[in-house]
N, C-alpha and C. Protein backbone atom coordinates (compact mmCIF):
# COMPACT_ATOMS: atom_id res chain seq x y z
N UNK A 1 -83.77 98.68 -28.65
CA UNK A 1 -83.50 97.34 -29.16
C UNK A 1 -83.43 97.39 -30.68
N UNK A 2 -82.70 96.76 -30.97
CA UNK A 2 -82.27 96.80 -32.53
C UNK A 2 -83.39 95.72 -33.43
N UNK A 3 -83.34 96.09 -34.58
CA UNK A 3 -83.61 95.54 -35.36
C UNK A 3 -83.51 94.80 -36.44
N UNK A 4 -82.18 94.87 -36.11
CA UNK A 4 -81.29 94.31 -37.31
C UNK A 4 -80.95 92.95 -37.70
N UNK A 5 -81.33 92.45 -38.66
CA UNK A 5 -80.78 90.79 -38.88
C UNK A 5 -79.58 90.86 -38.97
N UNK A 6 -78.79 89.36 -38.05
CA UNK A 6 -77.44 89.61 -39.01
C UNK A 6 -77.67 88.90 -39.75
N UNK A 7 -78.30 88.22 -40.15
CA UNK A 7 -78.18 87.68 -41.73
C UNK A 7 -78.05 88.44 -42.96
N UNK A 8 -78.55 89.53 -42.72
CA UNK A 8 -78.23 90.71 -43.83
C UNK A 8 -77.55 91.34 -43.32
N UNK A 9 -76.80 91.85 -44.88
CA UNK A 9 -75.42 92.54 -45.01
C UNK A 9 -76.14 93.95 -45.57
N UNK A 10 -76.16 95.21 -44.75
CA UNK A 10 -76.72 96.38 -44.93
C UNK A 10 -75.51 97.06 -45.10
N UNK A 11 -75.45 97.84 -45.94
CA UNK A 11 -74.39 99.15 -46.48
C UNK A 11 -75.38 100.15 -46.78
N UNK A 12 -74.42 101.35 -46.83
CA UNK A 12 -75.29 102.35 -46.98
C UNK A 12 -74.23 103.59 -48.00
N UNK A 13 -74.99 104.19 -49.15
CA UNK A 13 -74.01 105.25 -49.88
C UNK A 13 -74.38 106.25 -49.92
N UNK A 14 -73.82 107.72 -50.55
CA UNK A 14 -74.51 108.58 -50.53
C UNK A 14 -75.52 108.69 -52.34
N UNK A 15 -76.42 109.35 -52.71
CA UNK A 15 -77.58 108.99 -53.55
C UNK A 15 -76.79 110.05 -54.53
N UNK A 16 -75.71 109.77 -55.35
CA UNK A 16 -75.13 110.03 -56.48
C UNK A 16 -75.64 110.30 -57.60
N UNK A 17 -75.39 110.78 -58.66
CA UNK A 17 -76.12 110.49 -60.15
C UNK A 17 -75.93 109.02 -60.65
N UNK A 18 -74.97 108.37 -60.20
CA UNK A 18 -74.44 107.09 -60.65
C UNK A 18 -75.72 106.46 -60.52
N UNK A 19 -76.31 106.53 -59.03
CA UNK A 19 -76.78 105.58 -58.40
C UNK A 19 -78.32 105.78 -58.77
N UNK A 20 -79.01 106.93 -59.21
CA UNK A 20 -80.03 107.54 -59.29
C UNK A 20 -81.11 105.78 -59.90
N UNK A 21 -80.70 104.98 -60.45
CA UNK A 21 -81.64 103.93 -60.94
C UNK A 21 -81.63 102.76 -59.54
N UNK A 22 -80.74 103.18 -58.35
CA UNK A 22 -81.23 102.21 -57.66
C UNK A 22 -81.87 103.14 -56.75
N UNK A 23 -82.10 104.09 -56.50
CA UNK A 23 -82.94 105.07 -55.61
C UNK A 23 -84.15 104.81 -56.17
N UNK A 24 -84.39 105.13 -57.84
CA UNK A 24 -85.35 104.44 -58.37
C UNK A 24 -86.40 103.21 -58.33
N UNK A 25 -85.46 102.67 -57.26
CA UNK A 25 -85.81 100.96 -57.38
C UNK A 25 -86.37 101.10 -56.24
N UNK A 26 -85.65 101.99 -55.27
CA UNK A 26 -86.52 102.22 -53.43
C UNK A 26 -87.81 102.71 -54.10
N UNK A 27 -88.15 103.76 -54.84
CA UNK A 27 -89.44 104.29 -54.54
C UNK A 27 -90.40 103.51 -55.32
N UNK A 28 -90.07 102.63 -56.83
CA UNK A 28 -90.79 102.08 -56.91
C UNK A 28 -92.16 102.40 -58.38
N UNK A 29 -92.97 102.13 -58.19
CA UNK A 29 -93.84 102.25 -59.74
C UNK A 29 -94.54 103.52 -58.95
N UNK A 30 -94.56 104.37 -59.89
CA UNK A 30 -95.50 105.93 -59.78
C UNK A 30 -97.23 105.86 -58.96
N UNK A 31 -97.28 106.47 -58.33
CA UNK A 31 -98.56 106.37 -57.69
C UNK A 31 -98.97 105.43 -56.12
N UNK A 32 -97.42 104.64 -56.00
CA UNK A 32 -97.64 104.08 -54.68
C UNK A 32 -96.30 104.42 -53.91
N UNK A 33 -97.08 104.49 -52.25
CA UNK A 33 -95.70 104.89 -51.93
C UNK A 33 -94.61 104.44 -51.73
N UNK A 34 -93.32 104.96 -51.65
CA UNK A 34 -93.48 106.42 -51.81
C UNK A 34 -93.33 107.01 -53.29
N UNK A 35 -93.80 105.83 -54.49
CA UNK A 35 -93.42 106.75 -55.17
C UNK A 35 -94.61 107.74 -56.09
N UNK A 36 -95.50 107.83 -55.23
CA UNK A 36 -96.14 109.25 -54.94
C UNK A 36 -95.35 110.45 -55.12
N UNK A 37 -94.61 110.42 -53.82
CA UNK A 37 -94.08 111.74 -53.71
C UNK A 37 -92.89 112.30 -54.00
N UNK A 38 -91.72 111.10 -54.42
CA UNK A 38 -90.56 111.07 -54.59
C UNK A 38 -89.56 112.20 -53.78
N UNK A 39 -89.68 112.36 -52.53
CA UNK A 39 -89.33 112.72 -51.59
C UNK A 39 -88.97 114.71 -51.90
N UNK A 40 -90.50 115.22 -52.36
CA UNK A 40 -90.47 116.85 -52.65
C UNK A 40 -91.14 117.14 -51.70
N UNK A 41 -91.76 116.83 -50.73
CA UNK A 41 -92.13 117.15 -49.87
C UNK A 41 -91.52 118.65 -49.04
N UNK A 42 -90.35 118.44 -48.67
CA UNK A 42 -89.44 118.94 -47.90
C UNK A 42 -88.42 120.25 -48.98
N UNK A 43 -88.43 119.89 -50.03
CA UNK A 43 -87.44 120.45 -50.54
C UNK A 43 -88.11 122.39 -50.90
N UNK A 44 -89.63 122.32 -51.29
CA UNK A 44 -90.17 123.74 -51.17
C UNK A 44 -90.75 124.41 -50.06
N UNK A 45 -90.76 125.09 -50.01
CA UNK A 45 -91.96 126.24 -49.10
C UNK A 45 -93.32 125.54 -48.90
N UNK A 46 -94.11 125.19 -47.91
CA UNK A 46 -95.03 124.79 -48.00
C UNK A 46 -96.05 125.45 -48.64
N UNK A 47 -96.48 126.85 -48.79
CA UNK A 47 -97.28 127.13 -49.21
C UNK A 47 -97.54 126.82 -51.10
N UNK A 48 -95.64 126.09 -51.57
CA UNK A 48 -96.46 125.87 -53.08
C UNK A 48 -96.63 124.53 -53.00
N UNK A 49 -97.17 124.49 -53.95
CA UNK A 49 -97.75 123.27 -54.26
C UNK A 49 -96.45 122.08 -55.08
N UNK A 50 -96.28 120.96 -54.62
CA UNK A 50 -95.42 120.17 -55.30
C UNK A 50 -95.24 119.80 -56.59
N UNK A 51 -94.26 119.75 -57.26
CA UNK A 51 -94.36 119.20 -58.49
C UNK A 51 -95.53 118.35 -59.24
N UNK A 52 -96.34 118.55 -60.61
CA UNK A 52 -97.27 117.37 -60.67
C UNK A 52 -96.49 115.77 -60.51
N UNK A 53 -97.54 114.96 -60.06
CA UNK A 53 -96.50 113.92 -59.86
C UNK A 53 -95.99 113.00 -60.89
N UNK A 54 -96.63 113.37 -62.27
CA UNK A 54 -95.48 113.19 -63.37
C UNK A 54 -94.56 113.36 -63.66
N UNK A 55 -93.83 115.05 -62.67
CA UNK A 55 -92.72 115.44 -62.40
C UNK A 55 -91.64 115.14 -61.64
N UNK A 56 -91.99 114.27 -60.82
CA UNK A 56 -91.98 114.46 -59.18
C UNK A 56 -90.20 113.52 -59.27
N UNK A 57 -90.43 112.14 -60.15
CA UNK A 57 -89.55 111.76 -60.41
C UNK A 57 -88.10 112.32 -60.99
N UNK A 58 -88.59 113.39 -61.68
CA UNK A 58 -87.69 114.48 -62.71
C UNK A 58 -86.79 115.10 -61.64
N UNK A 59 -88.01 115.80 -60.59
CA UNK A 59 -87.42 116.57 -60.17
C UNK A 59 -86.25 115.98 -59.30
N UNK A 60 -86.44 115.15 -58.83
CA UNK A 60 -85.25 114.71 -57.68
C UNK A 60 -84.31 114.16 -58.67
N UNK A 61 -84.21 113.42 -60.08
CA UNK A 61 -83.29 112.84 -60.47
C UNK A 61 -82.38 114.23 -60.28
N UNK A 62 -83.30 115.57 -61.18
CA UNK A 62 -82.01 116.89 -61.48
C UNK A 62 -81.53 117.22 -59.88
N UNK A 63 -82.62 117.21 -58.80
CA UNK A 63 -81.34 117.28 -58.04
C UNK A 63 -80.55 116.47 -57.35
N UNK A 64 -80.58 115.51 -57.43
CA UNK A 64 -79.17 114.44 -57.64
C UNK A 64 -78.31 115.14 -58.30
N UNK A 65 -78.87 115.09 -59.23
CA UNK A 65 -77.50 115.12 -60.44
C UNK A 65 -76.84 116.38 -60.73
N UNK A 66 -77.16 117.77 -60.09
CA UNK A 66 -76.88 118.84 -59.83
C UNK A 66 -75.97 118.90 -58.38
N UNK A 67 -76.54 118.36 -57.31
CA UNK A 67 -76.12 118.52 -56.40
C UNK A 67 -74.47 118.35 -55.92
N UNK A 68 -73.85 119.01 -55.35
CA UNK A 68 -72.22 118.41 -54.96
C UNK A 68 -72.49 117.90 -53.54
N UNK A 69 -73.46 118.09 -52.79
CA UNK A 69 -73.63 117.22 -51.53
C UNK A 69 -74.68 116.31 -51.83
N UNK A 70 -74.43 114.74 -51.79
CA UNK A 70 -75.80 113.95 -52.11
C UNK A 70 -76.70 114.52 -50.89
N UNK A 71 -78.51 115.20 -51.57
CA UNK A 71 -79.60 115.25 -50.89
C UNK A 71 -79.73 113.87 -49.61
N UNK A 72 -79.14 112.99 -49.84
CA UNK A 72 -79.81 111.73 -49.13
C UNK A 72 -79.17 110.31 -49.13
N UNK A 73 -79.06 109.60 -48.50
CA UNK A 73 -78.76 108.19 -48.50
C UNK A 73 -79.28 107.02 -49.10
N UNK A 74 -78.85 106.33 -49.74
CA UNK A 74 -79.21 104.99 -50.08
C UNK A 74 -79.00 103.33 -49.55
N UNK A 75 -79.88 102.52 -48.87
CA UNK A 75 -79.39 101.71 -48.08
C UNK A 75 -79.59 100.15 -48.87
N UNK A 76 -78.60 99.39 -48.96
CA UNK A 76 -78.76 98.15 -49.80
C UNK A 76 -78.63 97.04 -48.60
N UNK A 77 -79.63 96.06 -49.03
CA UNK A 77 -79.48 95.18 -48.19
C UNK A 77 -79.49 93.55 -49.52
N UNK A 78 -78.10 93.07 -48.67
CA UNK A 78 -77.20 92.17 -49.82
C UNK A 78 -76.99 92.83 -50.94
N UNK A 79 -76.80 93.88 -51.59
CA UNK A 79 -76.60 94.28 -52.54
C UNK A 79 -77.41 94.93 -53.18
N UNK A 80 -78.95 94.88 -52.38
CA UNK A 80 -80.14 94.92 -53.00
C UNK A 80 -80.44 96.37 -52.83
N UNK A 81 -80.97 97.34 -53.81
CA UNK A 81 -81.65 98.82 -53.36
C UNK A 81 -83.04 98.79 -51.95
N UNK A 82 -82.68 98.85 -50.93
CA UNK A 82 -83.77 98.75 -49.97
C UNK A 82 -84.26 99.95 -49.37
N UNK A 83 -83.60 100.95 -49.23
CA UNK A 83 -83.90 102.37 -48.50
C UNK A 83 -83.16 103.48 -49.09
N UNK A 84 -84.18 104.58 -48.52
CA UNK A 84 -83.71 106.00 -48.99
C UNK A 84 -83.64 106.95 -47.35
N UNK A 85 -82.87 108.06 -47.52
CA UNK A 85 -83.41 108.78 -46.41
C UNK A 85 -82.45 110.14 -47.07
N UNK A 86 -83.64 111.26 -46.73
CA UNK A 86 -82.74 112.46 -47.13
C UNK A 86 -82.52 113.52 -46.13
N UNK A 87 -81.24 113.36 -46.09
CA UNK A 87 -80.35 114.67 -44.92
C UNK A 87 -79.48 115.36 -45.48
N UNK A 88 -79.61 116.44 -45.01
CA UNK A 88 -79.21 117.88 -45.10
C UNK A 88 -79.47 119.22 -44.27
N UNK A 89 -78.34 119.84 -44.38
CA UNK A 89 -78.63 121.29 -43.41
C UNK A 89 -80.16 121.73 -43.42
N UNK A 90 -80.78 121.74 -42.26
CA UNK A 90 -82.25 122.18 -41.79
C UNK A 90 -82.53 123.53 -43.07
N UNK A 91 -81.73 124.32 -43.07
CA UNK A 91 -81.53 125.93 -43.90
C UNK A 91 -81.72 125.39 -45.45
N UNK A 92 -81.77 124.30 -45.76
CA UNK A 92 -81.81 123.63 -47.25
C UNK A 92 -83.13 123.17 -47.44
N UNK A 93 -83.98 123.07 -46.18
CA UNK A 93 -85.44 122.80 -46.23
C UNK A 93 -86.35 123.42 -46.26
N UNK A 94 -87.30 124.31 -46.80
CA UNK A 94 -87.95 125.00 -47.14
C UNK A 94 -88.93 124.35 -46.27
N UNK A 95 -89.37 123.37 -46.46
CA UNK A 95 -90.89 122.95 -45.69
C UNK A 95 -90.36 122.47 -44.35
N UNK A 96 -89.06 122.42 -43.74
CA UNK A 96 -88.94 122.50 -42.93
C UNK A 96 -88.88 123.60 -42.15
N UNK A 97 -88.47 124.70 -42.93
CA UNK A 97 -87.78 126.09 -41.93
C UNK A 97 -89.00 127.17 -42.09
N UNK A 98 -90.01 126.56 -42.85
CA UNK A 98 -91.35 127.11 -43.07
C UNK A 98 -92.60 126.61 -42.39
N UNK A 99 -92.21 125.65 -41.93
CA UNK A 99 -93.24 124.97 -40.97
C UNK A 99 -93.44 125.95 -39.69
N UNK A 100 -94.83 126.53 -38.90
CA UNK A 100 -94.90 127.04 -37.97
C UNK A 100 -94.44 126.70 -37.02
N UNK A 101 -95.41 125.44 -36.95
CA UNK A 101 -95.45 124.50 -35.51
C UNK A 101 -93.85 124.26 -35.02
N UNK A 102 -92.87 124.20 -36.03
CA UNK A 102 -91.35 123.28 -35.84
C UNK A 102 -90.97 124.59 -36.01
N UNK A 103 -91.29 126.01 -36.16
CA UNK A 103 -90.55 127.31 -35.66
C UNK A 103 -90.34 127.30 -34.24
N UNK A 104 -91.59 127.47 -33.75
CA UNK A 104 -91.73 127.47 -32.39
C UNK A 104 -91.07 126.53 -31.69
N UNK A 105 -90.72 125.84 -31.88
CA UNK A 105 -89.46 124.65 -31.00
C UNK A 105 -88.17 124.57 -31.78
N UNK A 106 -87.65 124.90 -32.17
CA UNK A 106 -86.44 124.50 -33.24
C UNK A 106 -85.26 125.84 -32.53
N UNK A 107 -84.48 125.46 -32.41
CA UNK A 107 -82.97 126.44 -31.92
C UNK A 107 -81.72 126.40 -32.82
N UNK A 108 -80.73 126.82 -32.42
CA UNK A 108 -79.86 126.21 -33.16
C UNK A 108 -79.67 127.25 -34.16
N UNK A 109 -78.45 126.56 -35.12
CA UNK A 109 -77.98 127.51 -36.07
C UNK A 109 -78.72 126.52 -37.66
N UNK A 110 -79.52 126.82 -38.05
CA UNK A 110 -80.22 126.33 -39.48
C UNK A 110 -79.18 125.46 -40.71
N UNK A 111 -78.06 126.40 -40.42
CA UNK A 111 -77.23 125.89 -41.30
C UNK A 111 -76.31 125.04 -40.79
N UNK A 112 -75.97 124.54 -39.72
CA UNK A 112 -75.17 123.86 -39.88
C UNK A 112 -76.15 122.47 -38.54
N UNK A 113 -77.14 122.93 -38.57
CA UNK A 113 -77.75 121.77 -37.71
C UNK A 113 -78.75 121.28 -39.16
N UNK A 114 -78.49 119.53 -38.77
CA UNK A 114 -78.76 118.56 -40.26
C UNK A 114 -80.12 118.20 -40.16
N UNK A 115 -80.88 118.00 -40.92
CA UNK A 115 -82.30 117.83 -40.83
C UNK A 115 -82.57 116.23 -41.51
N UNK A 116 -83.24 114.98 -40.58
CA UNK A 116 -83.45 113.45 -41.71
C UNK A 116 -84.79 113.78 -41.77
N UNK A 117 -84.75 114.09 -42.97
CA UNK A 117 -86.39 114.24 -43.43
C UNK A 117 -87.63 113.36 -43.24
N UNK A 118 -86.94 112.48 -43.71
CA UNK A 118 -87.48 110.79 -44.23
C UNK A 118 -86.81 109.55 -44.60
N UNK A 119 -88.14 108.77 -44.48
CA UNK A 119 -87.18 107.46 -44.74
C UNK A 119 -87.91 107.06 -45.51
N UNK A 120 -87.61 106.27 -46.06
CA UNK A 120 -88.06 105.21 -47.38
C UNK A 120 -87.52 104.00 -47.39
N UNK A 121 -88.27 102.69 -47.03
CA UNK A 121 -87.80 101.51 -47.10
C UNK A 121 -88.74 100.48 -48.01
N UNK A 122 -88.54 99.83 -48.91
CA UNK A 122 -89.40 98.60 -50.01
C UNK A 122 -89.67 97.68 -48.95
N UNK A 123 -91.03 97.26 -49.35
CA UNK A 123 -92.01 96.31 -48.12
C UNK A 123 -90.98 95.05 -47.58
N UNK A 124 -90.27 94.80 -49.61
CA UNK A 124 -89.54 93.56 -48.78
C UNK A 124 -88.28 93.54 -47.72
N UNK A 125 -87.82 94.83 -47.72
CA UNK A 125 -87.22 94.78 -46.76
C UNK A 125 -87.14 95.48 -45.40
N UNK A 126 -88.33 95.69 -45.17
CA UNK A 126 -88.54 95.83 -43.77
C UNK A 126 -88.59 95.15 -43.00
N UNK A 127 -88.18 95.51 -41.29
CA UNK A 127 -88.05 94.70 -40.19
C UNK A 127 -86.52 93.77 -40.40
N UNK A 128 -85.46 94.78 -41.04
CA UNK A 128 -84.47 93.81 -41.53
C UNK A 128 -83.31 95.03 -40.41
N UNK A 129 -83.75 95.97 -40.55
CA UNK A 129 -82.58 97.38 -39.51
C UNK A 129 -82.59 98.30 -40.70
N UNK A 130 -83.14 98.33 -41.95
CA UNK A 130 -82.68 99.46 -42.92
C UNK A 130 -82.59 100.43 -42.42
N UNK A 131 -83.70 101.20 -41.64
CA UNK A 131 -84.12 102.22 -41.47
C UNK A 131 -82.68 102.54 -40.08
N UNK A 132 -82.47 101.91 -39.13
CA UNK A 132 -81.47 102.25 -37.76
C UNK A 132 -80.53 102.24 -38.90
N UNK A 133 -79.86 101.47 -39.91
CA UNK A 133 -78.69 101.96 -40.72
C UNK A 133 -78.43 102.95 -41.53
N UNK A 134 -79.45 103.65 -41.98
CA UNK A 134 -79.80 105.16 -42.48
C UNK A 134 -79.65 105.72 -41.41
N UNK A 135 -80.28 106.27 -40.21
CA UNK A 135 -80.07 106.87 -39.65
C UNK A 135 -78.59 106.66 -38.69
N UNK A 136 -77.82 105.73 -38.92
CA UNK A 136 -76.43 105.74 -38.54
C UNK A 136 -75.83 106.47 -39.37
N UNK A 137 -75.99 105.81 -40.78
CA UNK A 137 -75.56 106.51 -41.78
C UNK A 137 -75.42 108.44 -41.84
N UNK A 138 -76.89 108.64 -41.53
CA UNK A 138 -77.02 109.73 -41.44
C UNK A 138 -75.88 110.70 -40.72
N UNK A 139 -76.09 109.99 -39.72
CA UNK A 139 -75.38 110.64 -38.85
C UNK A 139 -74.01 111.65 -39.14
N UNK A 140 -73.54 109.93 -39.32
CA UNK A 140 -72.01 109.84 -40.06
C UNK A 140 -72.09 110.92 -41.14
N UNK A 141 -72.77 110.85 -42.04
CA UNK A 141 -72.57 111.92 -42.84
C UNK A 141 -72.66 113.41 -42.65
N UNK A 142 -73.63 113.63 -42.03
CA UNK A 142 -74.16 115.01 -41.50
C UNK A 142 -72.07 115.56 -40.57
N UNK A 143 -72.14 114.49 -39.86
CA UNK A 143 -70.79 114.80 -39.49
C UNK A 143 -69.77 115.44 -40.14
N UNK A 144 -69.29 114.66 -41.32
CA UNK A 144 -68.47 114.63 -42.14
C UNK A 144 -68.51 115.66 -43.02
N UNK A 145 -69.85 116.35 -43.22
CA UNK A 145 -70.03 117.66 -43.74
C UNK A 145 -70.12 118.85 -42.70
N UNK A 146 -70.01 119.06 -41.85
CA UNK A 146 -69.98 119.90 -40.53
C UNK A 146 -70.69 120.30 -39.90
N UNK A 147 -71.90 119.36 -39.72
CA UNK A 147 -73.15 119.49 -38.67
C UNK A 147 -72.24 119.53 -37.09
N UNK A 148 -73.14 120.63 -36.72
CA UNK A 148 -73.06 120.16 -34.94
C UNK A 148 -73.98 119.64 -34.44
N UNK A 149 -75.10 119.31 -34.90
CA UNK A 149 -76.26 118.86 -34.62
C UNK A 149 -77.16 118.05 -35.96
N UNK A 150 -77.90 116.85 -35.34
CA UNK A 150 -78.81 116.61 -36.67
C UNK A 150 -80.05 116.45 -35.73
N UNK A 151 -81.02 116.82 -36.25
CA UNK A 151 -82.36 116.70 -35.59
C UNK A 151 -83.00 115.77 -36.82
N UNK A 152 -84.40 115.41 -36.70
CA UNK A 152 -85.52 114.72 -36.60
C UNK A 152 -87.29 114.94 -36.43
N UNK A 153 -88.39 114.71 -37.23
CA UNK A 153 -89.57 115.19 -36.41
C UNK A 153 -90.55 114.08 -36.81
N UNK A 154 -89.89 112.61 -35.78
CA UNK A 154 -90.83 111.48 -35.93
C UNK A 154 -91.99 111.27 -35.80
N UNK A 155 -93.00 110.13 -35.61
CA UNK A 155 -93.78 110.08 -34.87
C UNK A 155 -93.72 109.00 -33.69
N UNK A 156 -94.38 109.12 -32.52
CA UNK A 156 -94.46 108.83 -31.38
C UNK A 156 -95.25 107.49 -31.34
N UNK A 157 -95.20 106.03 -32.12
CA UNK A 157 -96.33 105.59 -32.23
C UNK A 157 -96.63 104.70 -30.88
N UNK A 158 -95.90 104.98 -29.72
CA UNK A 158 -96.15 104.56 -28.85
C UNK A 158 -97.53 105.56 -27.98
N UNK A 159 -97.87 106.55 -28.21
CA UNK A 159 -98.32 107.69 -27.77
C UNK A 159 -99.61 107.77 -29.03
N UNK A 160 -99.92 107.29 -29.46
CA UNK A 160 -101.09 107.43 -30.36
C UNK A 160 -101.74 106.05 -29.62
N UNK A 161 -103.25 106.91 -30.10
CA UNK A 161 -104.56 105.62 -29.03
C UNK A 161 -104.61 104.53 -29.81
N UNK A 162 -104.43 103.64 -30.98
CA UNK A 162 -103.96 102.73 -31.08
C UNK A 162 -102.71 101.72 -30.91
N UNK A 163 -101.74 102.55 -30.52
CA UNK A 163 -100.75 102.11 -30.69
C UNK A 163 -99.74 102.04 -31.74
N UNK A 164 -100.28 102.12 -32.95
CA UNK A 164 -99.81 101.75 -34.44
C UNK A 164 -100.35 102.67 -34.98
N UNK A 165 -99.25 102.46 -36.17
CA UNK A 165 -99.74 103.61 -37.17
C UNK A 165 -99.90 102.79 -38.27
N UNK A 166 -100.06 103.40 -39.60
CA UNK A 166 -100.12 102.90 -40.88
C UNK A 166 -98.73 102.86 -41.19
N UNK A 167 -98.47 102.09 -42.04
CA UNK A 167 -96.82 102.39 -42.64
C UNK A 167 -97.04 103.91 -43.05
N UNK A 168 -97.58 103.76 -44.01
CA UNK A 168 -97.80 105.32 -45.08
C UNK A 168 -97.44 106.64 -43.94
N UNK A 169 -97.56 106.70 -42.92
CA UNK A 169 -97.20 107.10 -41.88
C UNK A 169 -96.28 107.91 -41.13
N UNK A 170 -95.20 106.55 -41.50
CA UNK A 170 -94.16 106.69 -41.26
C UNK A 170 -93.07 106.75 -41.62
N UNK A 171 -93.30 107.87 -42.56
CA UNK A 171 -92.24 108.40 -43.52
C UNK A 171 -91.34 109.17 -42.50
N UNK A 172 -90.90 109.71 -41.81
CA UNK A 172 -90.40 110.78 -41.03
C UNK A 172 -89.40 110.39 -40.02
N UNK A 173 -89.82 108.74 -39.35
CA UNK A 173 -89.12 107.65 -38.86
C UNK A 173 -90.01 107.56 -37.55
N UNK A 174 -89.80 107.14 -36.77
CA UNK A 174 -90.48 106.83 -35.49
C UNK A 174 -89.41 107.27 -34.00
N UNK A 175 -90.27 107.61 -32.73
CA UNK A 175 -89.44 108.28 -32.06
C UNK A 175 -88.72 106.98 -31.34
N UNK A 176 -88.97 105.91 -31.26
CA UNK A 176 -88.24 105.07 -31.22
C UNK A 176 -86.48 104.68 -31.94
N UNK A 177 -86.52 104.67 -32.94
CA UNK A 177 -85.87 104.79 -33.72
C UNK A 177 -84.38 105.65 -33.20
N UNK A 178 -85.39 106.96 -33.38
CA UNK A 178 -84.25 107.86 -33.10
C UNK A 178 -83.85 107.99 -31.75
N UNK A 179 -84.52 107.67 -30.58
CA UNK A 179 -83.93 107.55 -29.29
C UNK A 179 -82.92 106.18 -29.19
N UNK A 180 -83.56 105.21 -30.16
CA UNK A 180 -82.34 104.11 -29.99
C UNK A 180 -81.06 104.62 -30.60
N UNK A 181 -80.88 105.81 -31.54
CA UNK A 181 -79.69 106.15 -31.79
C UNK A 181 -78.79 107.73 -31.46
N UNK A 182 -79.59 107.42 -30.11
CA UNK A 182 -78.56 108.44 -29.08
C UNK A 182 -80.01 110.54 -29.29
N UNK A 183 -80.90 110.36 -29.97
CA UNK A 183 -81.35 111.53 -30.02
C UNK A 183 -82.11 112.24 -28.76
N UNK A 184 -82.40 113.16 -28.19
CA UNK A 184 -83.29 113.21 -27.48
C UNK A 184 -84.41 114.26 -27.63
N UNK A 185 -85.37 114.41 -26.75
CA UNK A 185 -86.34 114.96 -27.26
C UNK A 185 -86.48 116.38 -26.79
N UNK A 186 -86.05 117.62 -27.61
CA UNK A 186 -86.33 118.89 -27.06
C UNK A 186 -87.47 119.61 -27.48
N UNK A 187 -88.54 119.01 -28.04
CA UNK A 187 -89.86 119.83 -27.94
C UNK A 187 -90.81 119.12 -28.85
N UNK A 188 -91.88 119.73 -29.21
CA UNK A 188 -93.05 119.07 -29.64
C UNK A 188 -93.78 119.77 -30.62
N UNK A 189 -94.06 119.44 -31.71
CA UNK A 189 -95.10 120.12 -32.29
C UNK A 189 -97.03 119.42 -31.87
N UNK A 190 -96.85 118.77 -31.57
CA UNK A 190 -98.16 117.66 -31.04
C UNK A 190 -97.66 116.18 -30.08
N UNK A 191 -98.84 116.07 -29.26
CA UNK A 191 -98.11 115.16 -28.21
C UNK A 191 -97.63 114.04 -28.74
N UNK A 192 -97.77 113.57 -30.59
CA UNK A 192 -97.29 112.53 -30.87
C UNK A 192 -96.05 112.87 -31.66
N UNK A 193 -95.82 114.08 -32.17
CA UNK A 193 -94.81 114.59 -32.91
C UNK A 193 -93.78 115.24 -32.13
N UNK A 194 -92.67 114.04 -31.57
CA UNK A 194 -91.65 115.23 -31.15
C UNK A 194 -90.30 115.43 -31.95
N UNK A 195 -89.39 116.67 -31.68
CA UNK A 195 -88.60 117.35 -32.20
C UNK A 195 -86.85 116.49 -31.80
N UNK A 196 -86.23 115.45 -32.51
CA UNK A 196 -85.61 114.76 -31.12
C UNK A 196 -83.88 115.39 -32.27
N UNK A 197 -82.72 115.32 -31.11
CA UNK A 197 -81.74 115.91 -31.40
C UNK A 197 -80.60 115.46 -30.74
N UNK A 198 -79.49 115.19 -32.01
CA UNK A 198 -78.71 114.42 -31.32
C UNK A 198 -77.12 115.49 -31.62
N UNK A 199 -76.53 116.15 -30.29
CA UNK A 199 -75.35 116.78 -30.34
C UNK A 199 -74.27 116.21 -30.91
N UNK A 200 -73.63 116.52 -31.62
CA UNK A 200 -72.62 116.04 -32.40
C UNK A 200 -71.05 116.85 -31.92
């Protein structure tokens, strides 16, 4: 089931140098999320340690602004900066292709199967569809650059003993989410973390 208002008008671009001050605007004042982490999570080896987070901002503007494939999506709702999400070839993720647990379940060819890291949506616009229009978005794009596959490693918050999670959480997207947009689930790193994948 969707989530989407139609009262809002959601577009979605790819996260340009142009655009780098409204990506800015998704994450927000330093120290809350996400703009904690400004989405480095994913981009090293897990074993180093992330940028200090005085950096953290730096670092993603340079790779924007280096990059010839935008790292990630930007989603506006009415015009407004509301979401982020960053996809790219799995083989471009270090803390992805370094992760144990997501060795052991993961197939496929690295490079040309697309990895959505995360999502990032501003409080005010949640519960509006940002997040199902990124991951359309996604899609579409991963396509258009020559994925045969894009995978995912949500969480399950139907499958956790409360039921709910924290937002802070749910950076990664929810397995909901991605089963509403055609993914399915080929393995698990934990009974709430599964691996979901959608053939292209």
């Amino acid at each position: 089931m969707s989530d989407r208002r139609p009262d809002v008008s959601i577009t979605v671009s790819p996260a340009t140098a142009d655009r780098f001050d409204d990506l800015a605007a998704v994450f927000g004042r330093r120290g809350a999320d996400p703009g904690w982490c400004w989405c480095q999570l994913f981009v090293r080896p897990r074993e180093l340690e992330p940028p200090d987070p005085a950096d953290r901002r730096g670092a993603l503007c340079s790779e924007v602004e280096r990059a010839t494939v935008a790292p990630g999506l930007i989603a506006y709702a009415d015009g407004e900066p509301a979401g982020w999400t960053r996809v790219g070839p799995r083989a471009s993720l270090p803390g992805v292709t370094g992760n144990r647990a997501l060795a052991r379940v993961l197939g496929g060819d690295p490079a040309s199967t697309w990895w959505v890291a995360c999502f990032a949506v501003r409080p005010r616009h949640r519960r509006m569809g940002v997040a199902s229009a990124l991951l359309e978005a996604a899609v579409c794009f991963a396509r258009d650059h020559g994925a045969t596959a894009v995978e995912g490693h949500p969480i399950d918050v139907a499958g956790l003993r409360a039921g709910r999670a924290a937002a802070s959480s749910l950076y990664t997207g929810t397995r909901s989410l991605f089963a509403a947009a055609g993914f399915v689930e080929v393995g698990a790193t934990r009974p709430t973390r599964p691996v979901m994948r959608l053939e292209l």
